[in-house]
C-alpha atoms as a PDB file:
ATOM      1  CA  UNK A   1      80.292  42.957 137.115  1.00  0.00           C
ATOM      2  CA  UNK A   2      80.966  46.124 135.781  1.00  0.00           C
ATOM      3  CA  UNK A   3      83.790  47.394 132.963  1.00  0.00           C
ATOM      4  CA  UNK A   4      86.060  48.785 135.775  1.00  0.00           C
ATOM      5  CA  UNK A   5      86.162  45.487 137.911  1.00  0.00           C
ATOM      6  CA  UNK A   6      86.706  43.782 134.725  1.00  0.00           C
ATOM      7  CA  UNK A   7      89.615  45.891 134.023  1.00  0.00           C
ATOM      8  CA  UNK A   8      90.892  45.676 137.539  1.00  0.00           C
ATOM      9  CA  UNK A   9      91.143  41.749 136.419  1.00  0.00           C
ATOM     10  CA  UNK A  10      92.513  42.301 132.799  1.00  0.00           C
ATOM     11  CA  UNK A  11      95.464  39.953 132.495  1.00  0.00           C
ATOM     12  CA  UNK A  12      96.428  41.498 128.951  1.00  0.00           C
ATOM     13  CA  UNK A  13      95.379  42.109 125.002  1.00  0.00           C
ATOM     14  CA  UNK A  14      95.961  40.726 122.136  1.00  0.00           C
ATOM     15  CA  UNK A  15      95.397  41.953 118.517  1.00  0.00           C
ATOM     16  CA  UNK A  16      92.683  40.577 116.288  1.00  0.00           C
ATOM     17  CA  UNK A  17      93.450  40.603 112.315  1.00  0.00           C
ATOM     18  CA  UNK A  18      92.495  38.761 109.105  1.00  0.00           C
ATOM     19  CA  UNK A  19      89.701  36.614 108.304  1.00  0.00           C
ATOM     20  CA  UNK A  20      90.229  33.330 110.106  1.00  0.00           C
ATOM     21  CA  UNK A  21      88.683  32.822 113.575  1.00  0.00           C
ATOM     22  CA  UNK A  22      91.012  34.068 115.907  1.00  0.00           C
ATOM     23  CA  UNK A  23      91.234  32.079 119.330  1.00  0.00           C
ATOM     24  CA  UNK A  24      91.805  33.625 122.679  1.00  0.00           C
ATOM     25  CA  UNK A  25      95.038  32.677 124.617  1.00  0.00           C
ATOM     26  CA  UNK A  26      95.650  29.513 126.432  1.00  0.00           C
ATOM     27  CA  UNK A  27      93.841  30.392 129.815  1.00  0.00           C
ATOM     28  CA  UNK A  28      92.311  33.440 128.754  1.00  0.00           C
ATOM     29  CA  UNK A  29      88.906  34.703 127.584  1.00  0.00           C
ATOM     30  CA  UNK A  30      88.323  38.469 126.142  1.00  0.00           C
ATOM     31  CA  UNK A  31      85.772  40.313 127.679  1.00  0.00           C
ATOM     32  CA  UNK A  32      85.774  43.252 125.349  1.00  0.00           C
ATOM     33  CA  UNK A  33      86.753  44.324 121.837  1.00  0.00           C
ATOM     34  CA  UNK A  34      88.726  47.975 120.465  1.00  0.00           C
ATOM     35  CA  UNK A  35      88.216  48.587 116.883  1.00  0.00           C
ATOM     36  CA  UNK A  36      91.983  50.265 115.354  1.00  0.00           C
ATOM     37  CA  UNK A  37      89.945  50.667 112.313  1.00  0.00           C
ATOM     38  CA  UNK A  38      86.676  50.777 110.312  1.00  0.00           C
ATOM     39  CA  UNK A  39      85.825  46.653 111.149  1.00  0.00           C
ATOM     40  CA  UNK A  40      83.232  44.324 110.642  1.00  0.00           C
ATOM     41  CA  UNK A  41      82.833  41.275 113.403  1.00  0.00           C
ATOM     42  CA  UNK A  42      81.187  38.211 111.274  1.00  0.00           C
ATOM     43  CA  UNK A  43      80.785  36.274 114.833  1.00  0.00           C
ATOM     44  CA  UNK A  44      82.167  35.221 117.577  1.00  0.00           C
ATOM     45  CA  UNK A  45      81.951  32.407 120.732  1.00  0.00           C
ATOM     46  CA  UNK A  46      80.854  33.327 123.919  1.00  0.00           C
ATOM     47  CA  UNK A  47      79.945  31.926 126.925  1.00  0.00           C
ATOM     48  CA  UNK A  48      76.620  32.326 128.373  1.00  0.00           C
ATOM     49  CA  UNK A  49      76.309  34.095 131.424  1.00  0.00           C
ATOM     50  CA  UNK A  50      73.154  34.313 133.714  1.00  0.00           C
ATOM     51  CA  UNK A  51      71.572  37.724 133.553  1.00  0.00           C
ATOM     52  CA  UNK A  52      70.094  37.044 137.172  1.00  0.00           C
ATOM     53  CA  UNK A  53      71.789  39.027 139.590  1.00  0.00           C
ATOM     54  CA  UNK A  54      74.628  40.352 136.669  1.00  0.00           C
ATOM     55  CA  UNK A  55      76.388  36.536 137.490  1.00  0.00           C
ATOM     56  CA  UNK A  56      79.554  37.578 134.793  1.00  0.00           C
ATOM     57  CA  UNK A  57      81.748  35.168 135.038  1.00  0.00           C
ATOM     58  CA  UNK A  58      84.448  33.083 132.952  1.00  0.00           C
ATOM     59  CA  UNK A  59      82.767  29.765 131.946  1.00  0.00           C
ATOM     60  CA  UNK A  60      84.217  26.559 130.139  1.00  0.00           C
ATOM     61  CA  UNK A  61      84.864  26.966 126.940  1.00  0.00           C
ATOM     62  CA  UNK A  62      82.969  23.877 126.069  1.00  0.00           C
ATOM     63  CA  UNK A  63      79.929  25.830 126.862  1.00  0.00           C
ATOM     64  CA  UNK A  64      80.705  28.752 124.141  1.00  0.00           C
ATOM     65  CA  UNK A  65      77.789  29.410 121.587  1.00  0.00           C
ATOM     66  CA  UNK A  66      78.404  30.734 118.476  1.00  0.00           C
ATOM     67  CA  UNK A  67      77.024  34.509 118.049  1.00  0.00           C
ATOM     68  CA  UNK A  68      76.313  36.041 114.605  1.00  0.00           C
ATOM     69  CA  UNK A  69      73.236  38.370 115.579  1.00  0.00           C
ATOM     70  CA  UNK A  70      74.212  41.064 117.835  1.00  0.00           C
ATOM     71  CA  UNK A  71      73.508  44.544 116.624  1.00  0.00           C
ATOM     72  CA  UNK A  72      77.681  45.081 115.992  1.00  0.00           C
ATOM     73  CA  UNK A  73      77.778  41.966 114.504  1.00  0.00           C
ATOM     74  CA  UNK A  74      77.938  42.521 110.400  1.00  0.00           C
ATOM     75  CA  UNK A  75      77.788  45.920 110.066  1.00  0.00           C
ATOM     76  CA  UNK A  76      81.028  48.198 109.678  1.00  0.00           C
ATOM     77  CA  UNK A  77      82.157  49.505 113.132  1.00  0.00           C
ATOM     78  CA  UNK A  78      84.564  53.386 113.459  1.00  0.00           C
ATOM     79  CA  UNK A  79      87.809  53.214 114.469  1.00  0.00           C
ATOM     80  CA  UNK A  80      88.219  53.451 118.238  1.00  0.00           C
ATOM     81  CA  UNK A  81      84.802  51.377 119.141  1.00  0.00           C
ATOM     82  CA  UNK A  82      84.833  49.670 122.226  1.00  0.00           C
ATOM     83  CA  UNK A  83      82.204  46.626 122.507  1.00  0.00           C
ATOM     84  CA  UNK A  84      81.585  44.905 126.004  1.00  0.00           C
ATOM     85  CA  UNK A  85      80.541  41.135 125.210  1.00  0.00           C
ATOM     86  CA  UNK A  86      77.512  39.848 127.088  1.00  0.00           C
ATOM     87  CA  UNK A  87      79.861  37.250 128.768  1.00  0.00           C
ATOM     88  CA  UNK A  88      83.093  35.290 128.127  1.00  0.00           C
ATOM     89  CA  UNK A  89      84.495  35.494 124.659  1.00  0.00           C
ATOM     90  CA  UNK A  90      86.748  32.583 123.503  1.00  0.00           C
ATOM     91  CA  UNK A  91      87.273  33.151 119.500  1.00  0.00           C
ATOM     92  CA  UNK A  92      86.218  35.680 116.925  1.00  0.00           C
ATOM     93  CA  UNK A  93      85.729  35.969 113.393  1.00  0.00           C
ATOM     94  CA  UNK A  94      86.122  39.542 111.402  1.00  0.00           C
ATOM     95  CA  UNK A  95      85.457  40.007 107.908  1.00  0.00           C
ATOM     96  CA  UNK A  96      87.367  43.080 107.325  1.00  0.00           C
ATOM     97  CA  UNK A  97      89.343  45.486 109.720  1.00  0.00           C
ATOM     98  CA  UNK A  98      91.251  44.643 113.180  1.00  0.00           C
ATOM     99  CA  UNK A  99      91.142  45.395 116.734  1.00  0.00           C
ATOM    100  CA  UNK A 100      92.552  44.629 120.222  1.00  0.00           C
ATOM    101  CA  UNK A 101      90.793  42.524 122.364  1.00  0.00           C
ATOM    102  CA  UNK A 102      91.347  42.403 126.823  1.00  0.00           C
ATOM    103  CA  UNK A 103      91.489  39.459 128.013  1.00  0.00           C
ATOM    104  CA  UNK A 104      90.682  37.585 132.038  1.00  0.00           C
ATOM    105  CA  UNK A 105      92.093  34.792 133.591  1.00  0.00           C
ATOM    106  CA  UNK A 106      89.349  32.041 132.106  1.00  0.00           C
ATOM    107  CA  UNK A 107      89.177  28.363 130.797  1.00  0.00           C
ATOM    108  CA  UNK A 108      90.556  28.249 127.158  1.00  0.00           C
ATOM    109  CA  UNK A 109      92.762  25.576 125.345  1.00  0.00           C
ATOM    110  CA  UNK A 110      93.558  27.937 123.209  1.00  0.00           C
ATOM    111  CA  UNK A 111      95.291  28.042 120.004  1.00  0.00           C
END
């Protein structure tokens, strides 16, 4: 699924601060990330998605791994960098900056 059906299916943001993991909305998963700021992502959950036939969907949340070695992952991101997640996002971690992250309609307790 590409970034403009994914927006066609946003169903809001919400904006990521602080240190602490930060956990998507009740219902919600983020499917991409907007740096305000110079920012560093120390990890975050996602859901595995199969990369046969682009199947990008929103999973369970009880399925989330935790990701710490992506190439944006611990490194200090410019202001106004947008990252696409490989699948379903469900928390994430920064150690310095903030963002917005977009959120879909997806299976989350949430916080």
């Amino acid at each position: 699924m590409g970034a403009q059906a994914k927006m066609m299916g946003i169903s809001g943001c919400d904006y990521i601060s602080g240190t602490d993991p930060v956990l998507a909305p009740t219902n919600k998963q983020w499917w991409m990330f907007k740096t305000n700021e110079a920012t560093e992502i120390t990890e975050f959950e996602e859901i595995p998605v199969s990369v046969i036939n682009n199947n990008w969907q929103t999973g369970l949340a009880a399925d989330a791994i935790t990701i710490t070695d992506r190439s944006y992952c611990g490194v200090s991101l410019m202001a106004g960098m947008e990252i696409y997640f490989d699948g379903p996002v469900i928390s994430i971690t920064l150690a310095s900056g903030s963002g917005v992250a977009y959120c879909i309609a997806g299976d989350n307790p949430g916080a």
